[in-house]
Protein backbone atom coordinates (compact mmCIF):
# COMPACT_ATOMS: atom_id res chain seq x y z
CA UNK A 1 21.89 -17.54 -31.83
CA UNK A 2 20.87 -13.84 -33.09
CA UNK A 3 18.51 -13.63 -35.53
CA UNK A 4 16.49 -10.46 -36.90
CA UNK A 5 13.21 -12.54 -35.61
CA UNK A 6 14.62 -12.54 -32.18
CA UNK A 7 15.70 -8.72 -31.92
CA UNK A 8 11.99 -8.16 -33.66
CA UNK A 9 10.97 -9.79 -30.47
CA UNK A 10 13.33 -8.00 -28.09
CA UNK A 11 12.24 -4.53 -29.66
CA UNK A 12 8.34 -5.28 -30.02
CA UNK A 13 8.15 -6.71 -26.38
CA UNK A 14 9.77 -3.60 -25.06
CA UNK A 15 7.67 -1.10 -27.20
CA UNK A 16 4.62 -2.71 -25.76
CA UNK A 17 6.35 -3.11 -22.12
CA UNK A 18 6.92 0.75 -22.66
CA UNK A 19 3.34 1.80 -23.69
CA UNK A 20 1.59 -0.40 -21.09
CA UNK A 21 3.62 0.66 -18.40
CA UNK A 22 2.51 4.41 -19.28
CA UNK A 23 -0.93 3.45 -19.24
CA UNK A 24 0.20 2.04 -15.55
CA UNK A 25 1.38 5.02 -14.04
CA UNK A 26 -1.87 6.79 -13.60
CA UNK A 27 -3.53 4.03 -11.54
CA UNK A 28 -1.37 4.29 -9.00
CA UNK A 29 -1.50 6.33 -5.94
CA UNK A 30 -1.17 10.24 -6.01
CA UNK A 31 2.78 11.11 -5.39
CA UNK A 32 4.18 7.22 -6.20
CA UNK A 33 8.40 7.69 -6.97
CA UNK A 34 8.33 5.11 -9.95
CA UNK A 35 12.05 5.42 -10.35
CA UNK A 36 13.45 3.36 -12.86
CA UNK A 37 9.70 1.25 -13.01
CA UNK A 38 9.60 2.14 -17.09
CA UNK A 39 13.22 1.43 -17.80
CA UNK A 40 13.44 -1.52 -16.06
CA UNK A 41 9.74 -2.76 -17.66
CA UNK A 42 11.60 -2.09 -20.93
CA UNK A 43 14.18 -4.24 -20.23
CA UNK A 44 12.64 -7.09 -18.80
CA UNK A 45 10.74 -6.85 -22.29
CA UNK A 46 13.79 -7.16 -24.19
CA UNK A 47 15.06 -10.10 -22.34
CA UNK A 48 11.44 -12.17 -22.57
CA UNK A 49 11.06 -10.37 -26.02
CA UNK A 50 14.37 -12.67 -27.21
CA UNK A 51 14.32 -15.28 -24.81
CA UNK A 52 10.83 -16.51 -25.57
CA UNK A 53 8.89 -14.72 -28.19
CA UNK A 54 11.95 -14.99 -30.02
CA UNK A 55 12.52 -18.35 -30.02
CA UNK A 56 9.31 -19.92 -30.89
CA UNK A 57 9.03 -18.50 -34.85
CA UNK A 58 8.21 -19.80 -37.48
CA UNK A 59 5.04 -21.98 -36.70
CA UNK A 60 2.20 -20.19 -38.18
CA UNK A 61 -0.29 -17.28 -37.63
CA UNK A 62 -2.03 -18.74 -35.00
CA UNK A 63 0.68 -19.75 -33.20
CA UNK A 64 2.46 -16.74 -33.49
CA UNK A 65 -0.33 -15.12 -31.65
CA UNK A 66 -0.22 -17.30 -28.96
CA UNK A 67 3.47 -16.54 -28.43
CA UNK A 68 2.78 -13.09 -28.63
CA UNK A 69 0.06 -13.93 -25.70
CA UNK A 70 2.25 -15.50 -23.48
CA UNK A 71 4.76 -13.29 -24.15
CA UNK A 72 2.59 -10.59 -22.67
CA UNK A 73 1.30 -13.17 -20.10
CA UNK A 74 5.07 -13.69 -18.87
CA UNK A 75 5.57 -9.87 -18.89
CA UNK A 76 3.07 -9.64 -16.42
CA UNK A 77 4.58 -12.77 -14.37
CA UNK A 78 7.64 -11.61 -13.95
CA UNK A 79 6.96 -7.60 -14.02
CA UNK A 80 4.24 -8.27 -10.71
CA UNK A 81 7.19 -10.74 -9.28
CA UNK A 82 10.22 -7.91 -9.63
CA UNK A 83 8.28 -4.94 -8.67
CA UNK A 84 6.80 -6.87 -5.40
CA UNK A 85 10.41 -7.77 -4.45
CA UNK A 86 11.88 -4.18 -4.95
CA UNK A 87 9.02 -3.02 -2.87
CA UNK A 88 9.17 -5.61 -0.69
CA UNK A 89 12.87 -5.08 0.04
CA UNK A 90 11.83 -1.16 0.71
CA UNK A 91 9.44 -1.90 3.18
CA UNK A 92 12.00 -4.42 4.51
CA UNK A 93 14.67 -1.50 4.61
CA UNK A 94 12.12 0.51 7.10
CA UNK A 95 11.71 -2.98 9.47
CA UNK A 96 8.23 -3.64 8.28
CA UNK A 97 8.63 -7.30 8.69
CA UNK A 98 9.01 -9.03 11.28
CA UNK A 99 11.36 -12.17 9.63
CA UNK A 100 12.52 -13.41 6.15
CA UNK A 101 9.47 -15.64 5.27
CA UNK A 102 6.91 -12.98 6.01
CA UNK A 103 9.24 -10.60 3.79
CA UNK A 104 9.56 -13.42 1.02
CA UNK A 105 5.75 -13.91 1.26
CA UNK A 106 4.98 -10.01 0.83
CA UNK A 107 6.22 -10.36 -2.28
CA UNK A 108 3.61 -12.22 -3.48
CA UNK A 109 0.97 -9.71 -2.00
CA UNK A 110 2.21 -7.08 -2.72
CA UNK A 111 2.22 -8.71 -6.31
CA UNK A 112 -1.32 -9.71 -6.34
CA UNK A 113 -2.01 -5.98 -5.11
CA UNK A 114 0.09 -4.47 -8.03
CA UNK A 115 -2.06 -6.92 -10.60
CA UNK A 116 -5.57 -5.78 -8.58
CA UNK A 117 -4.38 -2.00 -9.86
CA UNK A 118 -3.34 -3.12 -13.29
CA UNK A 119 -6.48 -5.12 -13.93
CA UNK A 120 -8.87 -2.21 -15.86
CA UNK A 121 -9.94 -2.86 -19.28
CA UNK A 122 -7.57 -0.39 -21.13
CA UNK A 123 -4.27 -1.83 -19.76
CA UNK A 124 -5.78 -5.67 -20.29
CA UNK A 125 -6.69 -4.62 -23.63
CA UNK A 126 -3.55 -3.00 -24.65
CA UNK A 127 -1.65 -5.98 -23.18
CA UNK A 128 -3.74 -8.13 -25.52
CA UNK A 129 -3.35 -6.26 -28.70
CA UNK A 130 0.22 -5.39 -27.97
CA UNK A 131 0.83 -9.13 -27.56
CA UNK A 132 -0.98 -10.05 -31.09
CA UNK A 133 0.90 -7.04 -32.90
CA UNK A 134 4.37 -8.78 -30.85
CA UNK A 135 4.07 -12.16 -32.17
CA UNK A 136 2.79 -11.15 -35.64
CA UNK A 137 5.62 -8.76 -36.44
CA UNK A 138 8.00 -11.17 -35.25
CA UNK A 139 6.91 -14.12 -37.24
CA UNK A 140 6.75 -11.75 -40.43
CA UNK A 141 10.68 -11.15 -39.49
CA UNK A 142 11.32 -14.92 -38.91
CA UNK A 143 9.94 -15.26 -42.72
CA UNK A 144 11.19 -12.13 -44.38
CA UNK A 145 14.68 -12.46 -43.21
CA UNK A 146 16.10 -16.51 -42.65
């Protein structure tokens, strides 16, 4: 059911999928084609914005940082998870693999690479905070507006 708490969420998750993303860019190699990587990062935080944050209001401070936690944690999950499979599927487009379960299994490396770039301090700690403001604002809209 839509509620102002849930499209809070949706908005707050993308605005921090947005900014980290940004912070992102930089780390990666000289001439990368990032496409549609901030778009679709902005969208996957809309859809874990009101599928999870969303959903779990109306608890309490403390637990609305912790949703606003995982909700960054989950970000991550599935943002590593999607971006190894589209890269996975354009190295399998060139025949870098030799069958399906080494391509299905490159997603996961290439994953855990993606995270090994992504793991500085800044981007952690803007994760973090951006989480904490995400869960906050959206429990003040799950009270404000029942």
């Amino acid at each position: 059911m839509p509620t102002a708490a849930r499209l809070i969420a949706a908005l707050s998750m993308a605005l921090v999928a947005i900014a980290v993303s940004f912070l992102i860019m930089p780390l990666m190699p000289e001439g990368t084609d990032f496409g549609y990587f901030v778009p679709f990062n902005a969208a996957l935080g809309v859809l874990i914005g009101w599928v999870w944050v969303g959903r779990h209001v109306g608890r309490g401070v403390v637990n609305a940082i912790n949703n606003g936690l995982t909700g960054a944690a989950l970000l991550v999950l599935w943002g590593l998870f999607f971006q190894g499979a589209w890269e996975m599927f354009r190295l399998a487009m060139r025949n870098r693999y030799d069958g399906p379960f080494e391509a299905l299994s490159a997603i996961f490396v290439i994953g855990l690479d993606f995270f090994f770039v992504m793991a500085v301090p800044h981007v952690l700690l803007a994760l973090v905070i951006g989480g904490i403001f995400s869960g906050l604002v959206t429990e003040n809209a799950a009270r404000r507006w029942r």
